[in-house]
N, C-alpha and C. Protein backbone atom coordinates (compact mmCIF):
# COMPACT_ATOMS: atom_id res chain seq x y z
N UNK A 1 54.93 25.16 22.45
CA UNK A 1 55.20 24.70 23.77
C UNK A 1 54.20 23.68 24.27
N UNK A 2 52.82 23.63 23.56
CA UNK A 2 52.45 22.44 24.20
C UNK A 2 52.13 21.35 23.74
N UNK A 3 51.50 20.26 23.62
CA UNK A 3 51.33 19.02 23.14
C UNK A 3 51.12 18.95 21.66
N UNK A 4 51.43 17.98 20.95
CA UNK A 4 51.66 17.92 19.54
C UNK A 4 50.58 17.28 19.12
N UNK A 5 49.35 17.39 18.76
CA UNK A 5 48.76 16.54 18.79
C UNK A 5 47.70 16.93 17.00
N UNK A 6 46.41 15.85 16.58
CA UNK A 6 46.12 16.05 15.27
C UNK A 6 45.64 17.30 14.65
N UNK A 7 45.94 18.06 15.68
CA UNK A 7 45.08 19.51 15.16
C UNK A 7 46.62 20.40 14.36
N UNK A 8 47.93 19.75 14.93
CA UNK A 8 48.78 20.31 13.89
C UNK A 8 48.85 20.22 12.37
N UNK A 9 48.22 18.64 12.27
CA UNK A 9 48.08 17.87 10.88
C UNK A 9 46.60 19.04 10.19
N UNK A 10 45.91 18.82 10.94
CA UNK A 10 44.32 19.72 10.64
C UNK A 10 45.69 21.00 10.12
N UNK A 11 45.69 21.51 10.56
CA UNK A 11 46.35 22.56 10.40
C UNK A 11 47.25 22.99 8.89
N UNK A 12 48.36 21.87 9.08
CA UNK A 12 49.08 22.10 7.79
C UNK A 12 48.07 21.36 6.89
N UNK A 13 47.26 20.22 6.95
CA UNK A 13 45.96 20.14 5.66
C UNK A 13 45.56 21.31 5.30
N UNK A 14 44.45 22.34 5.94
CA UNK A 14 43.85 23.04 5.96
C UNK A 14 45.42 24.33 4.76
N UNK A 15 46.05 24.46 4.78
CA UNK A 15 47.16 25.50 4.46
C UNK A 15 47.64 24.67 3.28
N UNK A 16 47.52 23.56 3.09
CA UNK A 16 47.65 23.02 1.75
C UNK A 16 46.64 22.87 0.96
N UNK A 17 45.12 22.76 1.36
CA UNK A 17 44.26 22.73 0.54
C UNK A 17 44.13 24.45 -0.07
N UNK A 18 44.33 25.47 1.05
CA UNK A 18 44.51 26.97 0.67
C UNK A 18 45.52 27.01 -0.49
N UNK A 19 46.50 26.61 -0.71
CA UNK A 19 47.35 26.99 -1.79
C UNK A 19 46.91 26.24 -2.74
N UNK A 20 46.36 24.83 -3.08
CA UNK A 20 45.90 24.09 -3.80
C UNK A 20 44.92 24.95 -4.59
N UNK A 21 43.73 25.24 -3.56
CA UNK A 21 42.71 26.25 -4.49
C UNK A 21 42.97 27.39 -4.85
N UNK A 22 44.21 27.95 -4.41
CA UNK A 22 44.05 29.29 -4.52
C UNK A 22 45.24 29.38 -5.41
N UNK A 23 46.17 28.68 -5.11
CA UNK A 23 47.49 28.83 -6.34
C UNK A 23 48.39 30.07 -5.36
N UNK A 24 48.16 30.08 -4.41
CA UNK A 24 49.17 30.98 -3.50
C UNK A 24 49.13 30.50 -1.88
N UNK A 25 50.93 30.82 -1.05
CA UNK A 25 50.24 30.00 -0.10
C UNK A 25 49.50 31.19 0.89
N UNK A 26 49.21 30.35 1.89
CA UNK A 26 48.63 31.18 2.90
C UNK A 26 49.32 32.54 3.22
N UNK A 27 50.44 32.57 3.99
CA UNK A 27 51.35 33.43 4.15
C UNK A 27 52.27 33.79 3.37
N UNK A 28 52.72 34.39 2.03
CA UNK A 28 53.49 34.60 1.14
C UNK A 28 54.64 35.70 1.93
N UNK A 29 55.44 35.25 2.51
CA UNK A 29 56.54 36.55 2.67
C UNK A 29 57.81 36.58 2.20
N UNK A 30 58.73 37.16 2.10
CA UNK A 30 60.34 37.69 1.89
C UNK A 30 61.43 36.29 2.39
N UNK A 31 61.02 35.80 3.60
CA UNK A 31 62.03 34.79 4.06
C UNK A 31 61.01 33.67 4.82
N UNK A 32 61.97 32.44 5.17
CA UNK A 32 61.09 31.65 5.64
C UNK A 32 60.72 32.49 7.55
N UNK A 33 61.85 32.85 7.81
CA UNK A 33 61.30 33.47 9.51
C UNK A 33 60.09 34.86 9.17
N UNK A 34 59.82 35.19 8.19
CA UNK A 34 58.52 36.19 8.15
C UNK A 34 57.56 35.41 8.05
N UNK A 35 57.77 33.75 7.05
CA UNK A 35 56.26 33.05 6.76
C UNK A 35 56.09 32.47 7.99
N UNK A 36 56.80 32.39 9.54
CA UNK A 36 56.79 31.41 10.54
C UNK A 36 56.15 32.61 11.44
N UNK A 37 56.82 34.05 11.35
CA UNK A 37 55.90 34.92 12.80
C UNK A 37 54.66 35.05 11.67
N UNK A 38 54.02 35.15 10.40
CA UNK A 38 52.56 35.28 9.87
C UNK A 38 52.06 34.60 10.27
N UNK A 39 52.35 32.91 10.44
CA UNK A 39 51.87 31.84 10.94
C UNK A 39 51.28 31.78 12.30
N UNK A 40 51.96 32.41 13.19
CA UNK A 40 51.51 32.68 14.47
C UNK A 40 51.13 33.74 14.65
N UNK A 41 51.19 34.97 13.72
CA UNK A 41 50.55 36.28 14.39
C UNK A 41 49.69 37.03 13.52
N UNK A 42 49.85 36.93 12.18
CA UNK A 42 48.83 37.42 11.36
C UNK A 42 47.25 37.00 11.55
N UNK A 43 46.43 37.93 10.83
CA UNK A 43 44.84 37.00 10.56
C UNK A 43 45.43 36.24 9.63
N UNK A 44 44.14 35.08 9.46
CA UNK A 44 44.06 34.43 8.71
C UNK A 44 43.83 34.64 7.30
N UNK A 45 44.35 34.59 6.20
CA UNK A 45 43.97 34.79 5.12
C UNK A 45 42.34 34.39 4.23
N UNK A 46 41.86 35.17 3.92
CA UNK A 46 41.04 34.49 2.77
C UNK A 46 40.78 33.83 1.60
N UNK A 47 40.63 32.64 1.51
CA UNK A 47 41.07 32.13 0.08
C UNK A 47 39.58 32.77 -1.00
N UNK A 48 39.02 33.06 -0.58
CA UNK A 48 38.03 33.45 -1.13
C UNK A 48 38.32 34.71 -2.14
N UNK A 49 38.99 35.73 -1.30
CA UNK A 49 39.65 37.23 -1.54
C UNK A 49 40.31 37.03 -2.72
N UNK A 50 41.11 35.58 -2.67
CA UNK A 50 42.16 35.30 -3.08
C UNK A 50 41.86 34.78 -4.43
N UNK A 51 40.35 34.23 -4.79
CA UNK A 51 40.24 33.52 -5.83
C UNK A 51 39.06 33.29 -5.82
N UNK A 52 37.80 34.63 -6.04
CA UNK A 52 36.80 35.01 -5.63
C UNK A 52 35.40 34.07 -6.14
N UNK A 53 35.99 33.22 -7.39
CA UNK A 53 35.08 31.92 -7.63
C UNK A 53 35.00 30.85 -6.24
N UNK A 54 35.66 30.45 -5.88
CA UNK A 54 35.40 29.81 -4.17
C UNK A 54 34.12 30.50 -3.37
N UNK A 55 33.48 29.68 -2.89
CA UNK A 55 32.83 29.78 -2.07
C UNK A 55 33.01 30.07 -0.92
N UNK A 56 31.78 31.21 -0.30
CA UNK A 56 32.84 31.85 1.13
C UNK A 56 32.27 30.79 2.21
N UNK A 57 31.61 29.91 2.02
CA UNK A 57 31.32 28.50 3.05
C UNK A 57 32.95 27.90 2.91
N UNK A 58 33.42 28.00 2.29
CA UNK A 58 34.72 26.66 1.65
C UNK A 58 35.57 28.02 2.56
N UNK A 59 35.71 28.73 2.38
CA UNK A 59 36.28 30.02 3.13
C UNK A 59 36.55 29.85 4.40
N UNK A 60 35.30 30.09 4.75
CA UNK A 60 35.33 30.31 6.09
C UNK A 60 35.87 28.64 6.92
N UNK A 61 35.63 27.59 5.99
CA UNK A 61 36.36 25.88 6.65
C UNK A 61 37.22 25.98 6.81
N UNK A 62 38.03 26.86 5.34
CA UNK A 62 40.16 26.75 5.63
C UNK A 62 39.71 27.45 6.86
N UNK A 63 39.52 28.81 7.80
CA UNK A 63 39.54 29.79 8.24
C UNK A 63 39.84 29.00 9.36
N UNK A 64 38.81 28.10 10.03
CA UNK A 64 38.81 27.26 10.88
C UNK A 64 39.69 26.15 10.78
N UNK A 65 39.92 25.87 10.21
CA UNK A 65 41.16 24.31 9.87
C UNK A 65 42.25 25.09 10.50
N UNK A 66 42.70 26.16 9.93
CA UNK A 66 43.83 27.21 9.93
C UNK A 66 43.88 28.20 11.27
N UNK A 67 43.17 27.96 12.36
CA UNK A 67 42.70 28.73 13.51
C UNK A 67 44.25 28.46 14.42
N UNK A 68 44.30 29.30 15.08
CA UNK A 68 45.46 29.63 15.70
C UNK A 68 45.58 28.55 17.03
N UNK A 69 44.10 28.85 17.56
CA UNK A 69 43.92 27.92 18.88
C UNK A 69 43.64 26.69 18.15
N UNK A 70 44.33 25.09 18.82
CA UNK A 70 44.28 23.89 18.15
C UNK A 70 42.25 24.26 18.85
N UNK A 71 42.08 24.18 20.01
CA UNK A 71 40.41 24.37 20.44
C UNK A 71 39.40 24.89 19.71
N UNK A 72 39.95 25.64 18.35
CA UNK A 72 39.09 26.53 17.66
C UNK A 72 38.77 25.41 16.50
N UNK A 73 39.94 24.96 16.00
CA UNK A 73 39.61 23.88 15.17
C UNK A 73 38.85 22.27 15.11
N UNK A 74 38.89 21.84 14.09
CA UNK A 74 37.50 21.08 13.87
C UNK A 74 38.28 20.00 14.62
N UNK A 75 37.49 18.78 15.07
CA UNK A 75 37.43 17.99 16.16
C UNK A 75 38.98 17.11 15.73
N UNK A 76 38.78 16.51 14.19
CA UNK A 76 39.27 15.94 13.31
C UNK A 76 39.49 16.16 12.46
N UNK A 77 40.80 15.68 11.17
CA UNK A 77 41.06 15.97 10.18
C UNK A 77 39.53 15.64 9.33
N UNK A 78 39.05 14.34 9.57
CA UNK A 78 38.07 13.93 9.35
C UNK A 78 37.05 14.77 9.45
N UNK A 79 36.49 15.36 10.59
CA UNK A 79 35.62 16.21 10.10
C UNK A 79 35.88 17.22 9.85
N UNK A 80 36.88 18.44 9.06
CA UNK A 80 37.39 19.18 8.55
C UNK A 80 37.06 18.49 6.96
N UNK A 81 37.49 17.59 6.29
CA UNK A 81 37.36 16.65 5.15
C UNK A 81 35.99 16.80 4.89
N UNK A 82 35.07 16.44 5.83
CA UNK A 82 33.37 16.39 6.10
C UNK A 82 32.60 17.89 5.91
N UNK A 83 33.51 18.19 6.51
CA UNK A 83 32.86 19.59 5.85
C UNK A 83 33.04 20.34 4.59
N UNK A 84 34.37 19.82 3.88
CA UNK A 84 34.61 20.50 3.04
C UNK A 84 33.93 19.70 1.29
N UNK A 85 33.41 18.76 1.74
CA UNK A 85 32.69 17.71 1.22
C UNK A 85 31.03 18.53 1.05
């Protein structure tokens, strides 16, 4: 419901670099309407948990890229990139 703005992009980056490293996606469920309410209502997954060679610094970046509130996330895709650098 409210403004569309780069923290959606932050967002689906952040959930593609998670499946990239991890070889699974973020939310794995049964249908696409279970992977859409995980998306909005689950915690966040750990890619770390998920593929325990990762670093839990690299962890905890998706965690934040992937934050529910666009306010929680990093300023920019750019500095999301910067950190994961």
């Amino acid at each position: 419901g409210g403004d569309i703005s780069g923290a959606v992009d932050q967002y689906s980056l952040a959930c593609v670099m998670f499946e990239a490293l991890t070889g699974t996606r973020p939310f794995p469920r049964e249908s696409d309407l279970q992977v859409m309410f995980a998306h909005v209502r689950d915690d966040r997954p750990s890619a770390a948990d998920r593929r325990p060679t990762l670093p839990r610094a690299l962890d905890a970046i998706l965690q934040r890229g992937m934050a529910r509130s666009a306010d929680a996330r990093f300023a920019t895709c750019g500095e999301l990139m910067s950190a994961v650098r």
